[in-house]
PDB file of N, CA and C in Angstrom:
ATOM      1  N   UNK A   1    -103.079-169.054 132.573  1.00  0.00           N
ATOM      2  CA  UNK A   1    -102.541-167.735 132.824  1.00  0.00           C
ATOM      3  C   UNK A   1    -102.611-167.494 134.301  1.00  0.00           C
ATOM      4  N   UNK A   2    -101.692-166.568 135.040  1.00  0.00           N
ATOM      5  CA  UNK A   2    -100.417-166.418 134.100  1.00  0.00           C
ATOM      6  C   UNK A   2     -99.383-167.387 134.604  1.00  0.00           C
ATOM      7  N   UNK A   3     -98.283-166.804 133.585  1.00  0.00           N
ATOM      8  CA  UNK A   3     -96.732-168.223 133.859  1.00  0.00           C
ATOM      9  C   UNK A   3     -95.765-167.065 134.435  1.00  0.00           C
ATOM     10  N   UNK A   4     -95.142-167.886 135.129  1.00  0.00           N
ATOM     11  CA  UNK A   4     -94.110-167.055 136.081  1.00  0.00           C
ATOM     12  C   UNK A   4     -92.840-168.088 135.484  1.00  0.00           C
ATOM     13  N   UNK A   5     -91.983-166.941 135.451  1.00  0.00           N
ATOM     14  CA  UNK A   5     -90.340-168.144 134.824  1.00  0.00           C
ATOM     15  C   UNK A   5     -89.569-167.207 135.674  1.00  0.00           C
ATOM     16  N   UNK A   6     -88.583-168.486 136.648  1.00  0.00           N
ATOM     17  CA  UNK A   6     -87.515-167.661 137.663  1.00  0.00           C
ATOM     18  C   UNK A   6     -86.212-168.297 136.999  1.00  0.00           C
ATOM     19  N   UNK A   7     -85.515-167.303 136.756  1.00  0.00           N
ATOM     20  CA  UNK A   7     -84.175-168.340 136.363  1.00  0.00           C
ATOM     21  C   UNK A   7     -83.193-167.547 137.297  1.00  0.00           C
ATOM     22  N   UNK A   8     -81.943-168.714 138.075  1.00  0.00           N
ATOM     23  CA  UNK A   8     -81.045-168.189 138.757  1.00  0.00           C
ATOM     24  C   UNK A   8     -79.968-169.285 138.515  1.00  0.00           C
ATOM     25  N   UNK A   9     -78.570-168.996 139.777  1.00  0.00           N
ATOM     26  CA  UNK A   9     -77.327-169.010 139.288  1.00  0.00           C
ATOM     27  C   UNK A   9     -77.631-170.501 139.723  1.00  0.00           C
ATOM     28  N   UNK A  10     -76.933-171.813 139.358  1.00  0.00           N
ATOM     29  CA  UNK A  10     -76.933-173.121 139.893  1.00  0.00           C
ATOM     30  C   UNK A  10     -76.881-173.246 141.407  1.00  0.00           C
ATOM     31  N   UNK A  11     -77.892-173.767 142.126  1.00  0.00           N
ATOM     32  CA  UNK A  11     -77.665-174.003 143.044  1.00  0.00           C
ATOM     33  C   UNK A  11     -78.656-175.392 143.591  1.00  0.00           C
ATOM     34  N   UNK A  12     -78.623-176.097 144.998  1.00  0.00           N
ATOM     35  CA  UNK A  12     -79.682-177.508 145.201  1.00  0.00           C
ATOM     36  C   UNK A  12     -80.646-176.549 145.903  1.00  0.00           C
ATOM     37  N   UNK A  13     -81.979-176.748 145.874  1.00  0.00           N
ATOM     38  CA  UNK A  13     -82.996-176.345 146.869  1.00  0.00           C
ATOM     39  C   UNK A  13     -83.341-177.652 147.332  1.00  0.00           C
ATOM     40  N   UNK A  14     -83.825-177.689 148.460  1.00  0.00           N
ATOM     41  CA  UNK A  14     -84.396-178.521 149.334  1.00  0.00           C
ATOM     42  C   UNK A  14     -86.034-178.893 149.048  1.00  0.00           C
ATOM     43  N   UNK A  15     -86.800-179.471 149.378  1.00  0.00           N
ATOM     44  CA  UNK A  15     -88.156-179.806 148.994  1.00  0.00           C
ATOM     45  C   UNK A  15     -88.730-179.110 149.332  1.00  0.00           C
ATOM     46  N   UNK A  16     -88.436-178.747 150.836  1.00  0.00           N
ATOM     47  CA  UNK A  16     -88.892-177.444 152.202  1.00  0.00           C
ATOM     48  C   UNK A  16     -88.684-175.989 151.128  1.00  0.00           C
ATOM     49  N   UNK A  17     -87.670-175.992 150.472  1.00  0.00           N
ATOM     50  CA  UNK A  17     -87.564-174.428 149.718  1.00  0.00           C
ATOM     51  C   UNK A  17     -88.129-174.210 148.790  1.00  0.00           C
ATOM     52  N   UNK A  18     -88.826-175.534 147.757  1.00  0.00           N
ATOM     53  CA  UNK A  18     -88.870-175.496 146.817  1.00  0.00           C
ATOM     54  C   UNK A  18     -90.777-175.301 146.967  1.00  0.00           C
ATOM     55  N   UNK A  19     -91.202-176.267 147.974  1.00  0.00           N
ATOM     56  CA  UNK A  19     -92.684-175.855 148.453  1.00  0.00           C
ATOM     57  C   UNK A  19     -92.478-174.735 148.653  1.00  0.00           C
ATOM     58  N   UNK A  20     -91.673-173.842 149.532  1.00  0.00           N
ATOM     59  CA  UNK A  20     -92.185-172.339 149.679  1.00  0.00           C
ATOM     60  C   UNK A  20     -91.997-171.431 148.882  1.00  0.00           C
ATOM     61  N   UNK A  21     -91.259-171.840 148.168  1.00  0.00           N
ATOM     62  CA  UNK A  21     -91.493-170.672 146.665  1.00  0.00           C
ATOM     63  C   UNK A  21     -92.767-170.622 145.724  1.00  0.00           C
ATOM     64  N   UNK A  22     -93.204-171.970 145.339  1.00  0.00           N
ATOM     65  CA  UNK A  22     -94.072-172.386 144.919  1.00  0.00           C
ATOM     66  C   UNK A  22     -95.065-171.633 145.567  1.00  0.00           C
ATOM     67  N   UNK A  23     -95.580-171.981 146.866  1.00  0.00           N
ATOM     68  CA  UNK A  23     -96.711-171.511 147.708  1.00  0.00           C
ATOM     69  C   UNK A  23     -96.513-170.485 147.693  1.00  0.00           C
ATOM     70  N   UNK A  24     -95.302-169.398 148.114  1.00  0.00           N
ATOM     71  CA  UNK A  24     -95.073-168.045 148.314  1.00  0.00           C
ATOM     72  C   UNK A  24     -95.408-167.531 146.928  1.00  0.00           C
ATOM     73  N   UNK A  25     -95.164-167.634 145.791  1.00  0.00           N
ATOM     74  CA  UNK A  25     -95.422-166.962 144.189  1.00  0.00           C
ATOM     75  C   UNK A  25     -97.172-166.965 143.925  1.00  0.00           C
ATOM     76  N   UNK A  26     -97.270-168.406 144.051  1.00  0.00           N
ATOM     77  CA  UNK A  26     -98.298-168.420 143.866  1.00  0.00           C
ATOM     78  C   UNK A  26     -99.543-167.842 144.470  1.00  0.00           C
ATOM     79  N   UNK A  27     -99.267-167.954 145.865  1.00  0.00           N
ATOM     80  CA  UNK A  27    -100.306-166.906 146.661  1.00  0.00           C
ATOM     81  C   UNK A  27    -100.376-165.293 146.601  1.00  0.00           C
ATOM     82  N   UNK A  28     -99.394-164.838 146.170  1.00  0.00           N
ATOM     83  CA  UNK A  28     -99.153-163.628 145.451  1.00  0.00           C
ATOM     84  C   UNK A  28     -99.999-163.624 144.195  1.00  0.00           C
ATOM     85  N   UNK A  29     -99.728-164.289 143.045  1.00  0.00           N
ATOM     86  CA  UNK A  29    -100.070-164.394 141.705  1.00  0.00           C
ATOM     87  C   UNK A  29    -101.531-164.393 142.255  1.00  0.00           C
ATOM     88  N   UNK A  30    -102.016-165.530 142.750  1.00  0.00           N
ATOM     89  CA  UNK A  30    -103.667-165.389 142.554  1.00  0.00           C
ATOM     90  C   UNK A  30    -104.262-164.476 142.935  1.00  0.00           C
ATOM     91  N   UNK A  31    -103.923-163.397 144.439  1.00  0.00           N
ATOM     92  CA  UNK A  31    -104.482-162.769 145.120  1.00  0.00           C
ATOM     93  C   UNK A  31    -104.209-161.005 144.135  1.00  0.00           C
ATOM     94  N   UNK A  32    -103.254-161.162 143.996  1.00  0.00           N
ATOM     95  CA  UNK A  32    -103.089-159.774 143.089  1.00  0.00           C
ATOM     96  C   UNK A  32    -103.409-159.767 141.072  1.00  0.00           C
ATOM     97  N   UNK A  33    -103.557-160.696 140.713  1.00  0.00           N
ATOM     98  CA  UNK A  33    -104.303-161.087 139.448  1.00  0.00           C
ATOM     99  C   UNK A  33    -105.848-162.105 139.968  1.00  0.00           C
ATOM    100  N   UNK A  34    -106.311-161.802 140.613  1.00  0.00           N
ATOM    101  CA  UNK A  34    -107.565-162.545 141.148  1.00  0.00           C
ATOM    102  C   UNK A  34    -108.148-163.926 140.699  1.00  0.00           C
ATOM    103  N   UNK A  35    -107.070-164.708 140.603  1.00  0.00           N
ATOM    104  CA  UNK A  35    -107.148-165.896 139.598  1.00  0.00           C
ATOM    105  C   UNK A  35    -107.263-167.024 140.415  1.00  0.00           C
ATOM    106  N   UNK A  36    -107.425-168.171 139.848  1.00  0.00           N
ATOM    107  CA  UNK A  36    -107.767-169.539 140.671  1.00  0.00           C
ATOM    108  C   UNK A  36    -106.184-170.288 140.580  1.00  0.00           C
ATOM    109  N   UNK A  37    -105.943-170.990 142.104  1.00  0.00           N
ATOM    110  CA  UNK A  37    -104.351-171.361 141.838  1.00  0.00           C
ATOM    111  C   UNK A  37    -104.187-172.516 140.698  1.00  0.00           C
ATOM    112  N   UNK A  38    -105.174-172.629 140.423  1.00  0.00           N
ATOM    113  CA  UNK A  38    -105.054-174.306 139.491  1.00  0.00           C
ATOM    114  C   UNK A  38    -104.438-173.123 137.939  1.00  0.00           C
ATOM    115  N   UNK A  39    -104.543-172.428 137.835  1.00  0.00           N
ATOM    116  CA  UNK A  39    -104.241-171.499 136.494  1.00  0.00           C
ATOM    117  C   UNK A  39    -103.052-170.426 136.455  1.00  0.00           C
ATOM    118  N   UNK A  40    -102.261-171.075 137.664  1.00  0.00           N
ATOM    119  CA  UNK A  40    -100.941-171.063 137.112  1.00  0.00           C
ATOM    120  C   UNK A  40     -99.702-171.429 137.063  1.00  0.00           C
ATOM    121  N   UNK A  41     -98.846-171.007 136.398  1.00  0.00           N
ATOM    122  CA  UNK A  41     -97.609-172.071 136.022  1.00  0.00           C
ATOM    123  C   UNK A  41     -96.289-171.116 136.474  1.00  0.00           C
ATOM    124  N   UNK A  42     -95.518-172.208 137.223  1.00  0.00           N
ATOM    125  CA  UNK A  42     -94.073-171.779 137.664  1.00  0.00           C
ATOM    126  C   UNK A  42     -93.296-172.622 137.121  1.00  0.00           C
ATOM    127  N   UNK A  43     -92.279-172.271 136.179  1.00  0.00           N
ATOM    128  CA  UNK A  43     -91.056-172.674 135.626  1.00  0.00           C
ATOM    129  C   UNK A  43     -89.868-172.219 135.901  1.00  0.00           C
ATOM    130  N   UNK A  44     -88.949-173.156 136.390  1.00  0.00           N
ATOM    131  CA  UNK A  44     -87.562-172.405 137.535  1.00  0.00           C
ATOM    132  C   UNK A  44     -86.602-172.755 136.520  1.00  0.00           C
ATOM    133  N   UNK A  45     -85.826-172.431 136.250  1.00  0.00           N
ATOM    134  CA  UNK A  45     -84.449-172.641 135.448  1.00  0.00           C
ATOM    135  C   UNK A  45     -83.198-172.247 135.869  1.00  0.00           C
ATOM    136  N   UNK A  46     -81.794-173.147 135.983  1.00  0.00           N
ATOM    137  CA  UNK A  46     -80.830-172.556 136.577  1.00  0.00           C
ATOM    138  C   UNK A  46     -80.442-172.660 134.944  1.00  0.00           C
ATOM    139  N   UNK A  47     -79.078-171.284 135.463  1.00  0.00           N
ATOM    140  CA  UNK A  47     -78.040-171.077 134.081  1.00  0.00           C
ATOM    141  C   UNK A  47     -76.816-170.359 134.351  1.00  0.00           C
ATOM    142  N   UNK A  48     -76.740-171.621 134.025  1.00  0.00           N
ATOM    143  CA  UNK A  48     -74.250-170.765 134.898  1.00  0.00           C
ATOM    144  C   UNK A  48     -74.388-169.555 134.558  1.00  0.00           C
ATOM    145  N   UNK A  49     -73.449-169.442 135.784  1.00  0.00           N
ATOM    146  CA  UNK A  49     -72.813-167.959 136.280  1.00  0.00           C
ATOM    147  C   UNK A  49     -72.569-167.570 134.608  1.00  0.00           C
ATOM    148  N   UNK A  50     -71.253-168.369 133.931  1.00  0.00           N
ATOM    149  CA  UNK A  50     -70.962-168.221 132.714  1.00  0.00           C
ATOM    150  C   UNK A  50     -71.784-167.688 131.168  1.00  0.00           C
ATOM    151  N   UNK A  51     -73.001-168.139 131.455  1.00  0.00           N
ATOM    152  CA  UNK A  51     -73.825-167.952 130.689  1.00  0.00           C
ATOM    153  C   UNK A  51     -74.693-166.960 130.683  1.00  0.00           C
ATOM    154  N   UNK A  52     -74.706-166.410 132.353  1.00  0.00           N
ATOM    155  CA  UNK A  52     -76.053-165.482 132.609  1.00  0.00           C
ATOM    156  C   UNK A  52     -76.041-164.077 131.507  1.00  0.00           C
ATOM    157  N   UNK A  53     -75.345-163.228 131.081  1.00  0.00           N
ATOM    158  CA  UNK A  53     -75.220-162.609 130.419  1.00  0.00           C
ATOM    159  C   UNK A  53     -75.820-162.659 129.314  1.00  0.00           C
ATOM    160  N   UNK A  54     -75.402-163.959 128.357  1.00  0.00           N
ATOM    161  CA  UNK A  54     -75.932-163.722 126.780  1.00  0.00           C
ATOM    162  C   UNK A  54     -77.425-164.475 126.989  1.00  0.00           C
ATOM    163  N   UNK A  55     -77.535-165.725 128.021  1.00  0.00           N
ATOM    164  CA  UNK A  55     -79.007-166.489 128.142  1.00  0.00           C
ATOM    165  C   UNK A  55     -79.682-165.822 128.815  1.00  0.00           C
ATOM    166  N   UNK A  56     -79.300-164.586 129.439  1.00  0.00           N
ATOM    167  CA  UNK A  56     -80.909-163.780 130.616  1.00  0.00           C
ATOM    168  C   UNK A  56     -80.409-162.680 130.675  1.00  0.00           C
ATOM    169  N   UNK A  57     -79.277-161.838 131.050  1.00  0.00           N
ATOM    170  CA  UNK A  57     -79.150-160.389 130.833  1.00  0.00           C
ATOM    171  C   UNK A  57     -79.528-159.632 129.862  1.00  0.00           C
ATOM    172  N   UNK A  58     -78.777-159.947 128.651  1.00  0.00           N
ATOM    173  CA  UNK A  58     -78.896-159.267 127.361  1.00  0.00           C
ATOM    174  C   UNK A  58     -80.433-159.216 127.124  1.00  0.00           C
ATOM    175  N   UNK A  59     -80.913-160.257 126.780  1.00  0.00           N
ATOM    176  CA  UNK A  59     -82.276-160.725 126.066  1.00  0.00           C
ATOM    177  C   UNK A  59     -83.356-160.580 126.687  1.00  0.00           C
ATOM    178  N   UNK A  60     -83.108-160.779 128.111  1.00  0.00           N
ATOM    179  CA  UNK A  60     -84.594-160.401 129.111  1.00  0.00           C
ATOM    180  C   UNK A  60     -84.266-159.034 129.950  1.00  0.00           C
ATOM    181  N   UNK A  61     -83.148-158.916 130.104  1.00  0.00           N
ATOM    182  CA  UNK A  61     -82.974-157.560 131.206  1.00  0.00           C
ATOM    183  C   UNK A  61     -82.607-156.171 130.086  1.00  0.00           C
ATOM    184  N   UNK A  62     -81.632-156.567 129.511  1.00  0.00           N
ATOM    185  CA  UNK A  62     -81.436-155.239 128.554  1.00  0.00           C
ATOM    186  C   UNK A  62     -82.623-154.943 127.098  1.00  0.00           C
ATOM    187  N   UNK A  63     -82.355-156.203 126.594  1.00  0.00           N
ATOM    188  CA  UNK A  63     -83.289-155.291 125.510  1.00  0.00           C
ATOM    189  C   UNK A  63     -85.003-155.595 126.259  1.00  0.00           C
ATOM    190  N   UNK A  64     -85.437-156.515 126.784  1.00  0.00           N
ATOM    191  CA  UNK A  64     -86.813-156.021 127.372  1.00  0.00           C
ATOM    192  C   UNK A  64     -86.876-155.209 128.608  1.00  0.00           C
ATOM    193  N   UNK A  65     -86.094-154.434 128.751  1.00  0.00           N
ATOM    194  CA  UNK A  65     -85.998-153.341 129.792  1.00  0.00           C
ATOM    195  C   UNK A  65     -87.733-152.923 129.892  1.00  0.00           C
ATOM    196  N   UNK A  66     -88.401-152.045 128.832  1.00  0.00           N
ATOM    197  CA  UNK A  66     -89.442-151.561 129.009  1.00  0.00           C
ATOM    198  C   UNK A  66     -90.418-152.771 130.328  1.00  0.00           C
ATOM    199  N   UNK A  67     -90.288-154.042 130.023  1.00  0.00           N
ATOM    200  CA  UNK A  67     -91.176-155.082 130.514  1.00  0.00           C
ATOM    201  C   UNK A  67     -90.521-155.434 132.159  1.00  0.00           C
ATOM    202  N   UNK A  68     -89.248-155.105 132.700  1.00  0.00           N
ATOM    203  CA  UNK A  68     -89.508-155.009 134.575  1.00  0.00           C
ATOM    204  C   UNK A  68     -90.037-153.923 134.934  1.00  0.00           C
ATOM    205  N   UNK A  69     -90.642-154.921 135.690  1.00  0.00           N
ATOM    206  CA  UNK A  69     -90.926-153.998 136.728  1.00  0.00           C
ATOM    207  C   UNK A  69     -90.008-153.614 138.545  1.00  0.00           C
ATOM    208  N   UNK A  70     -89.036-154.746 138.322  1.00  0.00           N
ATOM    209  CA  UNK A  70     -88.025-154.500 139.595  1.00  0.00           C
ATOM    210  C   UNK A  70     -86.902-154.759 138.423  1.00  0.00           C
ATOM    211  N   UNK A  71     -85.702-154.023 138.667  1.00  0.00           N
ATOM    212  CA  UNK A  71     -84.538-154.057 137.873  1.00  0.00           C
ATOM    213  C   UNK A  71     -83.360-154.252 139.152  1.00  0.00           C
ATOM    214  N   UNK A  72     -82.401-155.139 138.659  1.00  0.00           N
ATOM    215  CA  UNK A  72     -81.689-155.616 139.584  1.00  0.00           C
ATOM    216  C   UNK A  72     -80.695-154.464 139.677  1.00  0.00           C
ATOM    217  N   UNK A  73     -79.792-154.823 140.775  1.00  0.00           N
ATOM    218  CA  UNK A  73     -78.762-153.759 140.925  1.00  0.00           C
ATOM    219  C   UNK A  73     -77.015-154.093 141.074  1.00  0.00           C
ATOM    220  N   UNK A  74     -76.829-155.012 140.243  1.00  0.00           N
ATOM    221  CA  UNK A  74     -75.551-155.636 139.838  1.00  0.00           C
ATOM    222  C   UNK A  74     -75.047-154.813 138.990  1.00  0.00           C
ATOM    223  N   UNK A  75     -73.685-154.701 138.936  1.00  0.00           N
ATOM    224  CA  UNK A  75     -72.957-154.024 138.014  1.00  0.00           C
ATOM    225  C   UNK A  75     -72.952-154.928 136.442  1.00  0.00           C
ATOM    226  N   UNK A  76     -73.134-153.723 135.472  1.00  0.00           N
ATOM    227  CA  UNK A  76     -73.449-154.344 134.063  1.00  0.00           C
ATOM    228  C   UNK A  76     -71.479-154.963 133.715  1.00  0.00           C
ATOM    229  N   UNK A  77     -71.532-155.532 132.835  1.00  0.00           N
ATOM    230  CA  UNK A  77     -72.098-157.299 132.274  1.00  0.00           C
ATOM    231  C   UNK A  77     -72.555-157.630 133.403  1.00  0.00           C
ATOM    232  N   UNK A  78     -73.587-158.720 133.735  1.00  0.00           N
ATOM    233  CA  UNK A  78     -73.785-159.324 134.730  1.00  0.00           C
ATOM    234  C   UNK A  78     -72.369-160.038 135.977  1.00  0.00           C
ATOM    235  N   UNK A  79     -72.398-160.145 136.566  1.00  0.00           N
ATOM    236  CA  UNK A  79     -71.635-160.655 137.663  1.00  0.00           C
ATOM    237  C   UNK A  79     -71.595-161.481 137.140  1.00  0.00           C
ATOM    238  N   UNK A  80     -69.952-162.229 137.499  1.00  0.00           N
ATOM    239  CA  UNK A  80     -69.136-163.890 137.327  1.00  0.00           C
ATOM    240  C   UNK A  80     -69.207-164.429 138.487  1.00  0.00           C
ATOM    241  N   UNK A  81     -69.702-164.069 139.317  1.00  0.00           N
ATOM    242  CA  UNK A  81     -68.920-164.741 140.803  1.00  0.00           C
ATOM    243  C   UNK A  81     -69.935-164.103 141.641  1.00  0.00           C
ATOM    244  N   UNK A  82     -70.055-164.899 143.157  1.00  0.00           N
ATOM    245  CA  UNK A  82     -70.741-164.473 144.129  1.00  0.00           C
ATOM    246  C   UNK A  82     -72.030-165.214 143.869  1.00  0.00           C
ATOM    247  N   UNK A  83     -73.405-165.054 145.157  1.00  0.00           N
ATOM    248  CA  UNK A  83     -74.366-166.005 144.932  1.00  0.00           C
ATOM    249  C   UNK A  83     -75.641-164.935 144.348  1.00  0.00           C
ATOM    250  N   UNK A  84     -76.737-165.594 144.128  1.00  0.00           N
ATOM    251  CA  UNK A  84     -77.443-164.460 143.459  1.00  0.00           C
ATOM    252  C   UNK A  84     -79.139-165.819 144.359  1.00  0.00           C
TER     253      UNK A  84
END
């Protein structure tokens, strides 16, 4: 505990981007849940533009609304186009 899951639109990260997300989440996560870094987990997932709607809008943004705590500010259905 805890697991962090980022899912975004397809894109390549670099090794350089992919260490600093990692390091950047995680140093957050431990310092504000007071936890040891070995105890926790980052899982990244891309999912077409095409898909974002029924695989992550609907199911994680609309009906678990109660559970953000930052809510994005895209016009509903999710966006087709543009980078995210």
């Amino acid at each position: 505990m805890p697991h962090l899951s980022v899912k975004h639109w397809p894109r390549t990260f670099t090794d350089a981007e992919k260490a600093d997300l990692v390091a950047s989440l995680t140093e957050t996560v431990t310092r504000v849940f007071g936890c040891d870094e070995g105890s926790v987990s980052i899982a990244v997932e891309s999912v077409d533009r095409q898909e974002w709607t029924e695989r992550v809008h609907r199911p994680e943004l609309e009906e678990r609304a109660d559970l953000l705590w930052k809510k994005p500010n895209y016009p509903k259905p999710a966006p087709s186009g543009g980078t995210a």
